[in-house]
N, C-alpha and C. Protein backbone atom coordinates (compact mmCIF):
# COMPACT_ATOMS: atom_id res chain seq x y z
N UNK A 1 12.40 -20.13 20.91
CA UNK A 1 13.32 -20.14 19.80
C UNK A 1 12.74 -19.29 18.68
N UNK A 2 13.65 -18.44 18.09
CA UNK A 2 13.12 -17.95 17.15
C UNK A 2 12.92 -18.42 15.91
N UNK A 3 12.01 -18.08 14.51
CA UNK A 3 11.28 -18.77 13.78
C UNK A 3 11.40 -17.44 12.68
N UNK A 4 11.51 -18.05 11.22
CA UNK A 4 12.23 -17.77 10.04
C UNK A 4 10.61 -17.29 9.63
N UNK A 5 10.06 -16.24 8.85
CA UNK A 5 8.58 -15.41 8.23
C UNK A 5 8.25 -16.35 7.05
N UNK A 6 9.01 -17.59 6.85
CA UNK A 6 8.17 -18.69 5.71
C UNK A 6 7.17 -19.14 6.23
N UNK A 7 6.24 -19.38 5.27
CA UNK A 7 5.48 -19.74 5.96
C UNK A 7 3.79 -19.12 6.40
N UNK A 8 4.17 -17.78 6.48
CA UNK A 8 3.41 -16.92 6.42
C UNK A 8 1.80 -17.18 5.90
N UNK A 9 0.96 -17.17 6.17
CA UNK A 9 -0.35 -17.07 5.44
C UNK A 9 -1.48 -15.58 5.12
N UNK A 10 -1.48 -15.26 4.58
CA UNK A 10 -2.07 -14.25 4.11
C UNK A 10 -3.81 -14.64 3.67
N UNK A 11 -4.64 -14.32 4.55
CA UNK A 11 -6.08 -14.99 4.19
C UNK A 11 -6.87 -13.54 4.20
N UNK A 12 -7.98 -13.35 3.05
CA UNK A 12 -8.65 -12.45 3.02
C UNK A 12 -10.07 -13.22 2.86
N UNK A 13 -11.07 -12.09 3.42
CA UNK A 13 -12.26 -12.81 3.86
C UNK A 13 -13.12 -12.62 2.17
N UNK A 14 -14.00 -13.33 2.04
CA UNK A 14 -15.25 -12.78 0.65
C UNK A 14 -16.04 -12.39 1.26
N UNK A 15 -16.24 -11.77 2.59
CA UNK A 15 -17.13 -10.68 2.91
C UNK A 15 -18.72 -11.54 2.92
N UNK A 16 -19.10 -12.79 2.45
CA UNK A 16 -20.20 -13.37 2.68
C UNK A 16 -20.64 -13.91 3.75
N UNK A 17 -22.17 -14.08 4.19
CA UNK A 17 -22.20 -14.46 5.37
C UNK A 17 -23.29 -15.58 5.55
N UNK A 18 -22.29 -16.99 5.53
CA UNK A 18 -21.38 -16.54 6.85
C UNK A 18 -19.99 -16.20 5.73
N UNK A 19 -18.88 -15.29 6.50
CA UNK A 19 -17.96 -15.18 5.80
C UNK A 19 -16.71 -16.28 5.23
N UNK A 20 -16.27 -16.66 4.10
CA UNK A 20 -14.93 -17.50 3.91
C UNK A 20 -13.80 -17.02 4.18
N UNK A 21 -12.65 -17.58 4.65
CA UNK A 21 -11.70 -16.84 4.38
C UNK A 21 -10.55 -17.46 3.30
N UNK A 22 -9.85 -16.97 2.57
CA UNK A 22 -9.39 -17.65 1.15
C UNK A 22 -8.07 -17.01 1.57
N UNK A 23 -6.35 -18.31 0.94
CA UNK A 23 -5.84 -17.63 1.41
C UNK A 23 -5.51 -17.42 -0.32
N UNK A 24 -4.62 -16.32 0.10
CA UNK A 24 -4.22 -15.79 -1.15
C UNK A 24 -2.41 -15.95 -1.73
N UNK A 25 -2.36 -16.69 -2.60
CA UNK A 25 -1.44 -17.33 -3.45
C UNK A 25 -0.29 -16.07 -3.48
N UNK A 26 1.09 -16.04 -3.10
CA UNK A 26 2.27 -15.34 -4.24
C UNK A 26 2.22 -13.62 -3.02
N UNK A 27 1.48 -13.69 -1.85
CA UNK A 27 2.39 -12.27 -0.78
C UNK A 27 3.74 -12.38 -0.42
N UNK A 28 3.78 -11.69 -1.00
CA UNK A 28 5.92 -11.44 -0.42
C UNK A 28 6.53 -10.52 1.08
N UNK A 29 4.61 -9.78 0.55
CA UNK A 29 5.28 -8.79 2.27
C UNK A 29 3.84 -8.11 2.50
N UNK A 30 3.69 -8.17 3.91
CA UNK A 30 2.47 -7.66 4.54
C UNK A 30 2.77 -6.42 5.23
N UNK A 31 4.20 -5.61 5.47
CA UNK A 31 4.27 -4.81 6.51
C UNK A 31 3.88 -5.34 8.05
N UNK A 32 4.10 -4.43 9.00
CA UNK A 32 3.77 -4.32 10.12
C UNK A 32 2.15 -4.61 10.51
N UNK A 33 1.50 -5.26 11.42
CA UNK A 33 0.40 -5.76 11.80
C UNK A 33 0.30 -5.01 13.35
N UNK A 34 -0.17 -4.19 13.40
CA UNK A 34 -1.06 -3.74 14.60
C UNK A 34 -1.27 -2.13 15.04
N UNK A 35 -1.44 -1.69 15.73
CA UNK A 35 -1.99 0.08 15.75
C UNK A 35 -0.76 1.01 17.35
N UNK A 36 -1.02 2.37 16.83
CA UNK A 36 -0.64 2.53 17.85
C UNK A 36 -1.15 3.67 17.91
N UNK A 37 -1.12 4.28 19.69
CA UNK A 37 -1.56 5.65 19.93
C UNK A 37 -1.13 6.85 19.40
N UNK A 38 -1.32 7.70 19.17
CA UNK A 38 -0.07 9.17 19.44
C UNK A 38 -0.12 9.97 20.52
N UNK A 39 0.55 11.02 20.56
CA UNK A 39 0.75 11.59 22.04
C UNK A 39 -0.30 12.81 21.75
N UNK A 40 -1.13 12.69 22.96
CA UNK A 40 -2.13 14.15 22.60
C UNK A 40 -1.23 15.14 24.38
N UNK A 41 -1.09 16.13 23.99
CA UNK A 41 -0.41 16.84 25.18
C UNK A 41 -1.60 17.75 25.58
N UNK A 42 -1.14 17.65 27.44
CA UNK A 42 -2.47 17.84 28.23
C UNK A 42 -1.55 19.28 28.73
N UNK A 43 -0.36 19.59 28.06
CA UNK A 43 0.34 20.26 29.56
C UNK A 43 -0.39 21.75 29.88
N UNK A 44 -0.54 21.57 31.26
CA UNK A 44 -1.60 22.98 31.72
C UNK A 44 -0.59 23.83 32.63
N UNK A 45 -1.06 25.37 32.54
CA UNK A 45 -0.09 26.43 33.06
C UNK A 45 0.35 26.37 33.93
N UNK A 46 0.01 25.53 35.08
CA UNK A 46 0.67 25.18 36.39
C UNK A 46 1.81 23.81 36.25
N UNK A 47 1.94 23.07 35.17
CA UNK A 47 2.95 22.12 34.86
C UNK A 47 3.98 22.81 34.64
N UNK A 48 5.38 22.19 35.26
CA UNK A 48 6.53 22.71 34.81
C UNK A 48 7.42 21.45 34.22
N UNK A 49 6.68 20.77 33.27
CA UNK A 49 7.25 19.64 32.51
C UNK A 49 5.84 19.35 31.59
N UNK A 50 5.76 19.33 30.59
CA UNK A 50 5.00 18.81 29.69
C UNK A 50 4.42 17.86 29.64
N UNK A 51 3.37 17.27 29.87
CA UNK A 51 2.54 16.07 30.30
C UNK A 51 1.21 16.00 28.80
N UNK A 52 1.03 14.55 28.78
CA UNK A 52 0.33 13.43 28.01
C UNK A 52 -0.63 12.85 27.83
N UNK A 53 -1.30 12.42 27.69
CA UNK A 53 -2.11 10.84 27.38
C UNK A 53 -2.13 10.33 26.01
N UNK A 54 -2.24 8.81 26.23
CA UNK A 54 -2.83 8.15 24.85
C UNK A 54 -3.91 8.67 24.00
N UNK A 55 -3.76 8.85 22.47
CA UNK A 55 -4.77 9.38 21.77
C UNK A 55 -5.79 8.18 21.31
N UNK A 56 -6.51 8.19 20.21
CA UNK A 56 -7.18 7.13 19.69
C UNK A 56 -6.14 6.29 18.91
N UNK A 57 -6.25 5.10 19.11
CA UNK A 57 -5.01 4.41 18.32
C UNK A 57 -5.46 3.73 16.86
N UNK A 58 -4.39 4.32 16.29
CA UNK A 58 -5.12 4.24 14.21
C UNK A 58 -4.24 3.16 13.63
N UNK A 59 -4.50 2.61 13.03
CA UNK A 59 -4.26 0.91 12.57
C UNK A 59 -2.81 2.11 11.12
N UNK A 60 -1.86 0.63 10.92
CA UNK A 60 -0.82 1.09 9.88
C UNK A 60 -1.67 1.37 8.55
N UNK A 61 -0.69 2.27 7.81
CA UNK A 61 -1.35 2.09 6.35
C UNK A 61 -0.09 0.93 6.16
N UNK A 62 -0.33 0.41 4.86
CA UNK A 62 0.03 -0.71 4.31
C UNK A 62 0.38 -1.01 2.89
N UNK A 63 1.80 -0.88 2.56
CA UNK A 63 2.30 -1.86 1.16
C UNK A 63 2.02 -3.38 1.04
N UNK A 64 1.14 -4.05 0.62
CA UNK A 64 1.34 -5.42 0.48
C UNK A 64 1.69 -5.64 -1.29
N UNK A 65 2.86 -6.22 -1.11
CA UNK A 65 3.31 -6.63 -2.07
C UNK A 65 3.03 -8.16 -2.34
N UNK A 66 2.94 -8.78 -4.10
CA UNK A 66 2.98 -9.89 -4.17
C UNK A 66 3.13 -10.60 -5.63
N UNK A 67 3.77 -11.42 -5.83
CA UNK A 67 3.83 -11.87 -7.39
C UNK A 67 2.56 -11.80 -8.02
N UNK A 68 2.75 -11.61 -9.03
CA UNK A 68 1.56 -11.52 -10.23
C UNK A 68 1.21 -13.10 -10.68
N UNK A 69 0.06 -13.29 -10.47
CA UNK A 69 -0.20 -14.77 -10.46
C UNK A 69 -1.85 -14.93 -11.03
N UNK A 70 -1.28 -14.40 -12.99
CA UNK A 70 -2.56 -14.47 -13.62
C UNK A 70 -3.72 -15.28 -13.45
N UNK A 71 -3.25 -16.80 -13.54
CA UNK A 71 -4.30 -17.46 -13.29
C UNK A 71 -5.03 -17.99 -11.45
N UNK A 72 -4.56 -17.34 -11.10
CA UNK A 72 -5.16 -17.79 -9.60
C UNK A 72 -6.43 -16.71 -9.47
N UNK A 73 -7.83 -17.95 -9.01
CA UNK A 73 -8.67 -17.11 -9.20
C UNK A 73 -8.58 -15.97 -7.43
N UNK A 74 -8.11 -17.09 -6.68
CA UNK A 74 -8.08 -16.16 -5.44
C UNK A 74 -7.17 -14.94 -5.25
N UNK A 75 -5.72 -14.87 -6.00
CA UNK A 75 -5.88 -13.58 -6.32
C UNK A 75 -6.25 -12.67 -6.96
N UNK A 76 -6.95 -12.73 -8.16
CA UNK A 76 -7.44 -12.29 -8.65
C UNK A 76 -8.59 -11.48 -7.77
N UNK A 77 -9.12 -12.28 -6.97
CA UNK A 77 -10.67 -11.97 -5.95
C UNK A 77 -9.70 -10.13 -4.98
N UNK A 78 -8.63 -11.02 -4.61
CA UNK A 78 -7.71 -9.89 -3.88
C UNK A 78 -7.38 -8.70 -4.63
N UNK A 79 -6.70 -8.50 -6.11
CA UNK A 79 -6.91 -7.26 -7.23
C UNK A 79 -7.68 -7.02 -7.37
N UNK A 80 -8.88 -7.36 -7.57
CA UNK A 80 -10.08 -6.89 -7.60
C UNK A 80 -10.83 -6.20 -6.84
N UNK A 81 -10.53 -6.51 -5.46
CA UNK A 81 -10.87 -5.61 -4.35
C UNK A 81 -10.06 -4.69 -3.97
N UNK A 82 -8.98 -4.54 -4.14
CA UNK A 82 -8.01 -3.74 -4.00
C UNK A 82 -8.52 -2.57 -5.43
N UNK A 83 -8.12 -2.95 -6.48
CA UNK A 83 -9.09 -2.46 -7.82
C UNK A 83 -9.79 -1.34 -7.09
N UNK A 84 -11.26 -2.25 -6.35
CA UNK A 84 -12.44 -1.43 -6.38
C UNK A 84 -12.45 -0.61 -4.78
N UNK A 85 -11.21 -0.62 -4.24
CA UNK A 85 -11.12 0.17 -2.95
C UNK A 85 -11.88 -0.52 -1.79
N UNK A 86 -12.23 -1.61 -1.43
CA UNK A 86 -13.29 -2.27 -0.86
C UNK A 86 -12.52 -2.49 0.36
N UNK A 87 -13.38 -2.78 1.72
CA UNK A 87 -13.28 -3.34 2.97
C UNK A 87 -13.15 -4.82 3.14
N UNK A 88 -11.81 -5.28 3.71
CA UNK A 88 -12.27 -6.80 3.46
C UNK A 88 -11.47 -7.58 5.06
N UNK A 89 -12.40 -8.20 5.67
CA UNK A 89 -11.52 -8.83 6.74
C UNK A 89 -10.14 -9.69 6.69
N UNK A 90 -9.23 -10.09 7.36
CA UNK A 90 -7.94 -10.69 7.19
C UNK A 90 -7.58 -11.14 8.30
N UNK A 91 -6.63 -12.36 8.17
CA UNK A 91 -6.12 -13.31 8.94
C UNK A 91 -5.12 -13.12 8.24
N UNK A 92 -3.85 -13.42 9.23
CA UNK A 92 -2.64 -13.41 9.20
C UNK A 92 -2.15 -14.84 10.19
N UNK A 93 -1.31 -15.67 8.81
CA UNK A 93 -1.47 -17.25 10.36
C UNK A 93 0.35 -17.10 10.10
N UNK A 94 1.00 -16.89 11.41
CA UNK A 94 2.59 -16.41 11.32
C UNK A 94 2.94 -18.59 11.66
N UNK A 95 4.12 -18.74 10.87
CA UNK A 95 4.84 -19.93 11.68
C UNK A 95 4.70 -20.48 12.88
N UNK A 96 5.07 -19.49 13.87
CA UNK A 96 5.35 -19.47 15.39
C UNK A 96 3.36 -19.48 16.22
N UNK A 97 2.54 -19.69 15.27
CA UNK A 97 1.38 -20.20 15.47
C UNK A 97 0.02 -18.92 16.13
N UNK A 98 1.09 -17.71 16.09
CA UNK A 98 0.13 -16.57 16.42
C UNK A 98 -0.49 -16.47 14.79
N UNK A 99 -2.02 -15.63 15.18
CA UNK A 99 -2.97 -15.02 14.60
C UNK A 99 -3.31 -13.75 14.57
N UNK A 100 -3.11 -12.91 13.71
CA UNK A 100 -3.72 -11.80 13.71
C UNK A 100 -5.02 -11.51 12.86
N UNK A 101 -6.15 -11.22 13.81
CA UNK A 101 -7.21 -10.92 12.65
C UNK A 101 -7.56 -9.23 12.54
N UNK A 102 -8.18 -8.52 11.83
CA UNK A 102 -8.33 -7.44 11.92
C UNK A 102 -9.14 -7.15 10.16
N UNK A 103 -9.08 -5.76 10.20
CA UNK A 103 -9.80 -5.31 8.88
C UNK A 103 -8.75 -4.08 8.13
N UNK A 104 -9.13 -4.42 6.53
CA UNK A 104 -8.41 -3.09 5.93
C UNK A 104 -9.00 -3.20 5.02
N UNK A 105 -8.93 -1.47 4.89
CA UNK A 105 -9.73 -1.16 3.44
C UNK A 105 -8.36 -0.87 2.43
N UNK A 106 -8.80 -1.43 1.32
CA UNK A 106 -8.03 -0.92 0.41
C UNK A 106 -8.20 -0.29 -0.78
N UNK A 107 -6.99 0.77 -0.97
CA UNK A 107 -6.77 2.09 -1.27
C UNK A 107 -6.40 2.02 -2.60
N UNK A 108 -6.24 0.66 -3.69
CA UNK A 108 -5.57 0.64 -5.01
C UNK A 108 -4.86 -0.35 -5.04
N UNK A 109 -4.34 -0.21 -6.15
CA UNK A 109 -3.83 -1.18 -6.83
C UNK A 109 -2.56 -0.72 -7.97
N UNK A 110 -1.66 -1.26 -8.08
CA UNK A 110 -0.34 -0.83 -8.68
C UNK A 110 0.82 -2.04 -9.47
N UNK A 111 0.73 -2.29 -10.55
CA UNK A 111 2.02 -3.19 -10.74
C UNK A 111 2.89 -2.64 -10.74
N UNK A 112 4.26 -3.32 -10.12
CA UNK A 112 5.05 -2.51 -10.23
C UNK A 112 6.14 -2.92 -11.39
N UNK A 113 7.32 -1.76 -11.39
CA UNK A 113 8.06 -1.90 -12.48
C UNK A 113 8.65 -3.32 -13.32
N UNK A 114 8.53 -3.47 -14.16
CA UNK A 114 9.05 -5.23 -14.41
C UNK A 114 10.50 -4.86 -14.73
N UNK A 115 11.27 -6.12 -14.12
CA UNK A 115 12.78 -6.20 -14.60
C UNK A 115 13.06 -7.69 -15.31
N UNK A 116 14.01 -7.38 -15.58
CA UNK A 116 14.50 -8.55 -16.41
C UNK A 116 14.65 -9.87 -15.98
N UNK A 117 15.44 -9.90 -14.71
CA UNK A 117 15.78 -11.14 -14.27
C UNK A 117 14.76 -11.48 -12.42
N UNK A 118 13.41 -10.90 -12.57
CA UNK A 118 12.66 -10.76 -11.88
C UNK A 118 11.19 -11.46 -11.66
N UNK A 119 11.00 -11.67 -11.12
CA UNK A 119 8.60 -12.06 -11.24
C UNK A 119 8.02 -10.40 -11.22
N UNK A 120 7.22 -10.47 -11.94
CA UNK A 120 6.07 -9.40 -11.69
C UNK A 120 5.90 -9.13 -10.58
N UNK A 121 5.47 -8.21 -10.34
CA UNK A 121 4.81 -8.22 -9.09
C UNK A 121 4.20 -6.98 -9.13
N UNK A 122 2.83 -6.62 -8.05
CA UNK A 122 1.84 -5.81 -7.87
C UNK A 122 2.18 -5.48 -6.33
N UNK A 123 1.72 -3.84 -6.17
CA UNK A 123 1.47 -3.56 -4.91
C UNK A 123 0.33 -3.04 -4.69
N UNK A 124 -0.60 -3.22 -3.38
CA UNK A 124 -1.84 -3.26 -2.76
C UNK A 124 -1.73 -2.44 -1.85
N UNK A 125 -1.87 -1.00 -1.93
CA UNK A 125 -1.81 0.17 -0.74
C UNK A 125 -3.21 -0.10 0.00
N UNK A 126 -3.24 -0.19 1.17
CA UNK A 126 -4.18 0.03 2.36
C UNK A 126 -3.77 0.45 3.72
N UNK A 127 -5.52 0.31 4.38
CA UNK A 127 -4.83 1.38 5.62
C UNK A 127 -6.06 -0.25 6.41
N UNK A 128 -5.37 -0.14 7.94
CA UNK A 128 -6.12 -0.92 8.45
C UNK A 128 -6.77 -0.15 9.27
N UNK A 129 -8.35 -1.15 9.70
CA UNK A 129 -9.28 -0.82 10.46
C UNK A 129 -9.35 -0.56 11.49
N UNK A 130 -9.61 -0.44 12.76
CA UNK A 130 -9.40 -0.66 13.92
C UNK A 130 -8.42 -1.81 14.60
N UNK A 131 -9.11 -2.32 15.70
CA UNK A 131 -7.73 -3.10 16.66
C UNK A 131 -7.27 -4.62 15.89
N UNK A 132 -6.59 -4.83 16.43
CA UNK A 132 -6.29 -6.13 16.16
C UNK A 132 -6.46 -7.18 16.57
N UNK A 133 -6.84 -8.50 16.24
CA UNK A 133 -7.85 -9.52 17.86
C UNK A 133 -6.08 -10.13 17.38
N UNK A 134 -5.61 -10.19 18.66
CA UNK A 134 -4.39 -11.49 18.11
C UNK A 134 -4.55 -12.68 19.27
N UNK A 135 -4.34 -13.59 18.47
CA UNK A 135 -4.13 -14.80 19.45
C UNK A 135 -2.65 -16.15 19.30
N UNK A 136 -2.04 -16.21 20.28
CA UNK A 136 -1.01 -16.59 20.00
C UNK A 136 -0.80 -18.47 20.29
N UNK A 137 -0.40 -18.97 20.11
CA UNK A 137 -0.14 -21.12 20.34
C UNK A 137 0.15 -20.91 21.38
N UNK A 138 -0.55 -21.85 22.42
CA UNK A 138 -0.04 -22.16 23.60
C UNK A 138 0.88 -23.40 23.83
């Protein structure tokens, strides 16, 4: 049965070790979670059709958007690293009981425009790390 994105958990690691992971208060949107190949073309002068393989597969870059939520110190920990461009591990805990863990560095930090009848909100450009470990509820 399918299952509604409330719910969502957004956890970033403090990088200590052993590491915590904290989740972080007020994400509205994570983008897409996982990598993909591109096409590297092999085709050689004796092919009479254009031929392929998988390249190295490069993790999404990433909008994470999320309300502005002055007093929370755990986001705050999250602007701040975003701020200072830093590497930070992440968990993703979906409803439907899958896990995604993986890494992203991030690239800045941005509030965005305020409106009137709106919440604040900030966006967090990054690019992710390599693969993705996912594990799904049995």
């Amino acid at each position: 049965m399918a299952k509604l994105g409330a719910g969502t958990l957004f956890k970033q690691s403090d990088m200590a070790d052993p590491a915590v992971l904290i989740l972080i208060p007020g994400v509205k949107s994570i983008g897409a979670i996982g990598e993909e190949a591109p096409l590297v073309e092999t085709t050689a002068l004796e092919n009479t059709a254009k031929q392929y393989i998988a390249g190295i597969i490069d993790g999404e870059e990433k909008e994470l958007t999320a309300n502005y939520e002055e007093k929370s110190a755990e986001q705050k920990a999250f602007r701040d690293a975003a701020k200072a461009r830093e590497q930070r591990d992440i968990e993703i805990h979906y409803p439907n009981g899958a896990v995604a863990k993986f890494k992203l560095l991030y690239l800045g930090f941005k509030m965005n425009e305020p409106e009137t009848e709106a919440a604040l909100t900030f966006t967090v450009k990054a690019k992710q790390i390599g693969e993705t470990d996912w594990s799904e509820a049995s």
